[in-house]
N, C-alpha and C. Protein backbone atom coordinates (compact mmCIF):
# COMPACT_ATOMS: atom_id res chain seq x y z
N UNK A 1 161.07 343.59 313.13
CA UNK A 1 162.38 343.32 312.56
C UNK A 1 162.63 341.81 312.58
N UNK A 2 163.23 341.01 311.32
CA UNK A 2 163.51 340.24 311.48
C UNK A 2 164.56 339.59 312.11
N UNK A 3 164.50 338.57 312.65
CA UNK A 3 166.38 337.68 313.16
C UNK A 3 166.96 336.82 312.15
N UNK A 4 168.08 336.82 312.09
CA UNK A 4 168.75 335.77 311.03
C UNK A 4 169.41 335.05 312.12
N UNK A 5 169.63 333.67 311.18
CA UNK A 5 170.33 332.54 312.26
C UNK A 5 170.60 331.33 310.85
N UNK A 6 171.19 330.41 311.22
CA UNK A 6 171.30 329.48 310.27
C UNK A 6 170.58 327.68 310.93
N UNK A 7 170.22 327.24 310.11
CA UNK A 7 169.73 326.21 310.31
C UNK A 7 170.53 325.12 310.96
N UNK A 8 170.46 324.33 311.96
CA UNK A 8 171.10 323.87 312.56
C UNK A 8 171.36 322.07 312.25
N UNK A 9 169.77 322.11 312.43
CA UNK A 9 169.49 320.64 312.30
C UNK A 9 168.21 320.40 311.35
N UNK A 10 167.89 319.68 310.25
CA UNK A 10 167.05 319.98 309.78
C UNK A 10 166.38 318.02 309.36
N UNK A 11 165.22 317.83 310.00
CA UNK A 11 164.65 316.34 310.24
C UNK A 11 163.63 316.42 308.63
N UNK A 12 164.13 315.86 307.58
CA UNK A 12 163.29 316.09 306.38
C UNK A 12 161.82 314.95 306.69
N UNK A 13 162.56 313.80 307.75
CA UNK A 13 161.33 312.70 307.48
C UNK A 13 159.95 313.15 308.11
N UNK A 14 160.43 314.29 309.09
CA UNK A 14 159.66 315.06 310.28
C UNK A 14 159.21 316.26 309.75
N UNK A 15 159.43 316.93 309.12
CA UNK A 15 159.76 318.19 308.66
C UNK A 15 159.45 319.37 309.73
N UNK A 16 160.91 319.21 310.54
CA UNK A 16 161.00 319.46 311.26
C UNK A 16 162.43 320.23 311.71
N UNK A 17 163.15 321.27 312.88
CA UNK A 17 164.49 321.40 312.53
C UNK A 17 164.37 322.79 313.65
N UNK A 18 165.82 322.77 313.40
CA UNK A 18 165.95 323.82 314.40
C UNK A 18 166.82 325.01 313.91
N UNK A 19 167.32 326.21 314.18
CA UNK A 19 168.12 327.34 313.49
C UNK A 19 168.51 327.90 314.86
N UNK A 20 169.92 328.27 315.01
CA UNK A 20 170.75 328.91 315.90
C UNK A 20 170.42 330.63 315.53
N UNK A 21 170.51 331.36 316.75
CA UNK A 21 171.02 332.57 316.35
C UNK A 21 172.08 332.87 316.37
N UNK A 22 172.34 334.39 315.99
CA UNK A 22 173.84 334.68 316.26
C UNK A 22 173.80 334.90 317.54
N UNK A 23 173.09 335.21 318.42
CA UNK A 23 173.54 335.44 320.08
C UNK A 23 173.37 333.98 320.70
N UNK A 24 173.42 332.72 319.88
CA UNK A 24 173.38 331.44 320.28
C UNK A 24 172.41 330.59 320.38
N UNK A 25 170.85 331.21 321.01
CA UNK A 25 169.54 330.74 321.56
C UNK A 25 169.40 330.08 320.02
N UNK A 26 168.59 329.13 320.54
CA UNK A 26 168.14 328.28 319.69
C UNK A 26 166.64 328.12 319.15
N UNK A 27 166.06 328.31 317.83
CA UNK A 27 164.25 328.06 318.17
C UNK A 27 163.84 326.64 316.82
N UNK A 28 162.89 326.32 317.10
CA UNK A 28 162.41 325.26 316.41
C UNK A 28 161.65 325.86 315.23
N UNK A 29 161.59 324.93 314.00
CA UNK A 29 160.61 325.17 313.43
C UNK A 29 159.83 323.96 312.91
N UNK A 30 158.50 323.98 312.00
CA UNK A 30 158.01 322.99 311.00
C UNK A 30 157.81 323.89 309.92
N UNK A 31 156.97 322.52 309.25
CA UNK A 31 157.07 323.04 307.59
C UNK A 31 155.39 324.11 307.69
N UNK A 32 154.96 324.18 308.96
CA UNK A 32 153.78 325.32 308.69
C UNK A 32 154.72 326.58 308.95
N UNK A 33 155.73 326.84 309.56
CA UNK A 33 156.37 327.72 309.92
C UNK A 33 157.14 328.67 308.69
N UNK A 34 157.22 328.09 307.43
CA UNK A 34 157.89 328.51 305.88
C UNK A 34 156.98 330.01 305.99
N UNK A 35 157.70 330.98 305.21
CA UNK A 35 157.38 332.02 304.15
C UNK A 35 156.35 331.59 303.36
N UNK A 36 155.41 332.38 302.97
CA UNK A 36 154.48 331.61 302.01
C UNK A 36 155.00 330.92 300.95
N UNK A 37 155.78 330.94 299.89
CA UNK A 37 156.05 330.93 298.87
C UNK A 37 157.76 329.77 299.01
N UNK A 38 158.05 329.98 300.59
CA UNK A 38 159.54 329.03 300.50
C UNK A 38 158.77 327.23 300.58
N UNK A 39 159.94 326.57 300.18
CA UNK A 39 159.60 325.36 300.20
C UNK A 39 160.52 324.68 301.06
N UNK A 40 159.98 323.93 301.83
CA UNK A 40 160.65 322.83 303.03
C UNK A 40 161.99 322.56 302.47
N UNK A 41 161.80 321.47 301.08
CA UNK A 41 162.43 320.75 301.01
C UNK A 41 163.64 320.75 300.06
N UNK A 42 163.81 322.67 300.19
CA UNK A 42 164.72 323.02 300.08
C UNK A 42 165.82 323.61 300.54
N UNK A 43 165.43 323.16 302.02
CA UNK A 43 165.91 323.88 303.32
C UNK A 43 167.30 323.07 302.97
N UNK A 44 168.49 323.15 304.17
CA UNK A 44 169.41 322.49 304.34
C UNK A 44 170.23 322.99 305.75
N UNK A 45 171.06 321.84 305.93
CA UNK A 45 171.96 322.59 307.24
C UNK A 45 172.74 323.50 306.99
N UNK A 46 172.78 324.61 307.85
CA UNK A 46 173.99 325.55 307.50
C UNK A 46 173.63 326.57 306.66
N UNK A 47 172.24 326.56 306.18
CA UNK A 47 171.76 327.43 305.25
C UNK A 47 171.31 328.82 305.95
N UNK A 48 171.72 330.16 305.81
CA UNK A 48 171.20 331.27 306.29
C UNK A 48 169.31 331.43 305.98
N UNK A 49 169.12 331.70 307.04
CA UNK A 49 167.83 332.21 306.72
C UNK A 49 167.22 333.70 307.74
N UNK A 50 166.23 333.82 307.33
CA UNK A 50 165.79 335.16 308.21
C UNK A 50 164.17 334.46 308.69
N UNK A 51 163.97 335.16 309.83
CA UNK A 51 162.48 334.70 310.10
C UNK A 51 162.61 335.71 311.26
N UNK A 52 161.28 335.82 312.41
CA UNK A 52 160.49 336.11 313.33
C UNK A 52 160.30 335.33 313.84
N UNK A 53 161.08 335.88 315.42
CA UNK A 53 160.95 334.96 316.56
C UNK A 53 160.16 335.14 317.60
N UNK A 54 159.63 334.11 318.06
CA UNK A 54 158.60 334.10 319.09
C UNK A 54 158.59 332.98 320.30
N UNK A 55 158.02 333.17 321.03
CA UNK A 55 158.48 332.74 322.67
C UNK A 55 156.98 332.02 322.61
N UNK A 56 157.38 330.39 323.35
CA UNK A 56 156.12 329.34 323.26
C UNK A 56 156.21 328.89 324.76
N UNK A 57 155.33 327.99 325.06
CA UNK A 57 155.82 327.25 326.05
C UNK A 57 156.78 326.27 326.67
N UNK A 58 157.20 325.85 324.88
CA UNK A 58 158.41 325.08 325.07
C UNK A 58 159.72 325.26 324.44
N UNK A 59 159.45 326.90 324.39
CA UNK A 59 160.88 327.75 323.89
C UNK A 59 160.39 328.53 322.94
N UNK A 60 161.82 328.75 321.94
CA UNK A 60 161.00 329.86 321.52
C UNK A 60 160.97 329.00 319.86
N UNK A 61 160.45 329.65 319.04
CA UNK A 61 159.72 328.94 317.70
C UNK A 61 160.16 330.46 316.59
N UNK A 62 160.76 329.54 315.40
CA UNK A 62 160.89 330.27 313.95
C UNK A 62 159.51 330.51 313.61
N UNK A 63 159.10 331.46 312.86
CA UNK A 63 157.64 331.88 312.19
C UNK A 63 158.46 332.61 310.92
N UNK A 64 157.56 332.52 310.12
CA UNK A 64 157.58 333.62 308.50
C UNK A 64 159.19 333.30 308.36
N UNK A 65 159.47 331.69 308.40
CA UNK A 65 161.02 331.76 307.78
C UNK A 65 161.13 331.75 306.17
N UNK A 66 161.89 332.70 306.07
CA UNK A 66 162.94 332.95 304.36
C UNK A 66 164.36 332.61 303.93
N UNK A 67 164.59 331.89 303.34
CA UNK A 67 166.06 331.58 302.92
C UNK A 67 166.56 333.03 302.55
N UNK A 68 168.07 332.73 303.14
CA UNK A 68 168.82 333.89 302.05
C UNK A 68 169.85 334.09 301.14
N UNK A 69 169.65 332.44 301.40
CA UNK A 69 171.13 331.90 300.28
C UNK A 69 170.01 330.64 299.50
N UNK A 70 169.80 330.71 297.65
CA UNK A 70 168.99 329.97 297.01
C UNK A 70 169.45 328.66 297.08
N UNK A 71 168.69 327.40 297.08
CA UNK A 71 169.18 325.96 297.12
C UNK A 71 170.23 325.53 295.74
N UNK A 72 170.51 326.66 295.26
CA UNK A 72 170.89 325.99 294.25
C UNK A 72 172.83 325.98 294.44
N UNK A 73 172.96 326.79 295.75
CA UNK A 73 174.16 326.78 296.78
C UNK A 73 174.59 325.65 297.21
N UNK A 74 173.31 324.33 297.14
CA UNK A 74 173.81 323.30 297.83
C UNK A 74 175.17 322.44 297.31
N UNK A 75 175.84 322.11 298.40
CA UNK A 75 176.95 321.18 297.88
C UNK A 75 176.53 320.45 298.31
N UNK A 76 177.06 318.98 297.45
CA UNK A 76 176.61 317.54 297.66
C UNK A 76 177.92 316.91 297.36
């Protein structure tokens, strides 16, 4: 089953970032961490996404993340 959470912080120069859950915990991701087919650099803060969470040594880490709101949501 997947977890949803929203993106928290998202480092484009790094491609790099983090996503809250709803029970609060926090996990990291990179840009190897995308859905096959999603693209980085269409991520944004605040953006819902869904992924699979997993427990590392230095916390826990996003895997197989999917947007669930399209970039084309973004306000600028």
């Amino acid at each position: 089953m997947m977890d949803i959470g929203k993106i928290s912080k998202i480092r484009q120069d790094k491609h790099c970032g983090m996503i809250t859950l709803s029970d609060g915990r926090e996990a990291t991701f990179n840009n190897r961490c995308l859905y096959k087919n999603a693209d980085f650099n269409t991520l944004y803060e605040g953006q819902e996404v869904e992924f699979y969470i997993q427990r590392s040594h230095k916390g826990y880490l996003a895997a197989s993340i999917r947007p669930l709101q399209p970039a084309s949501t973004v306000k600028v």
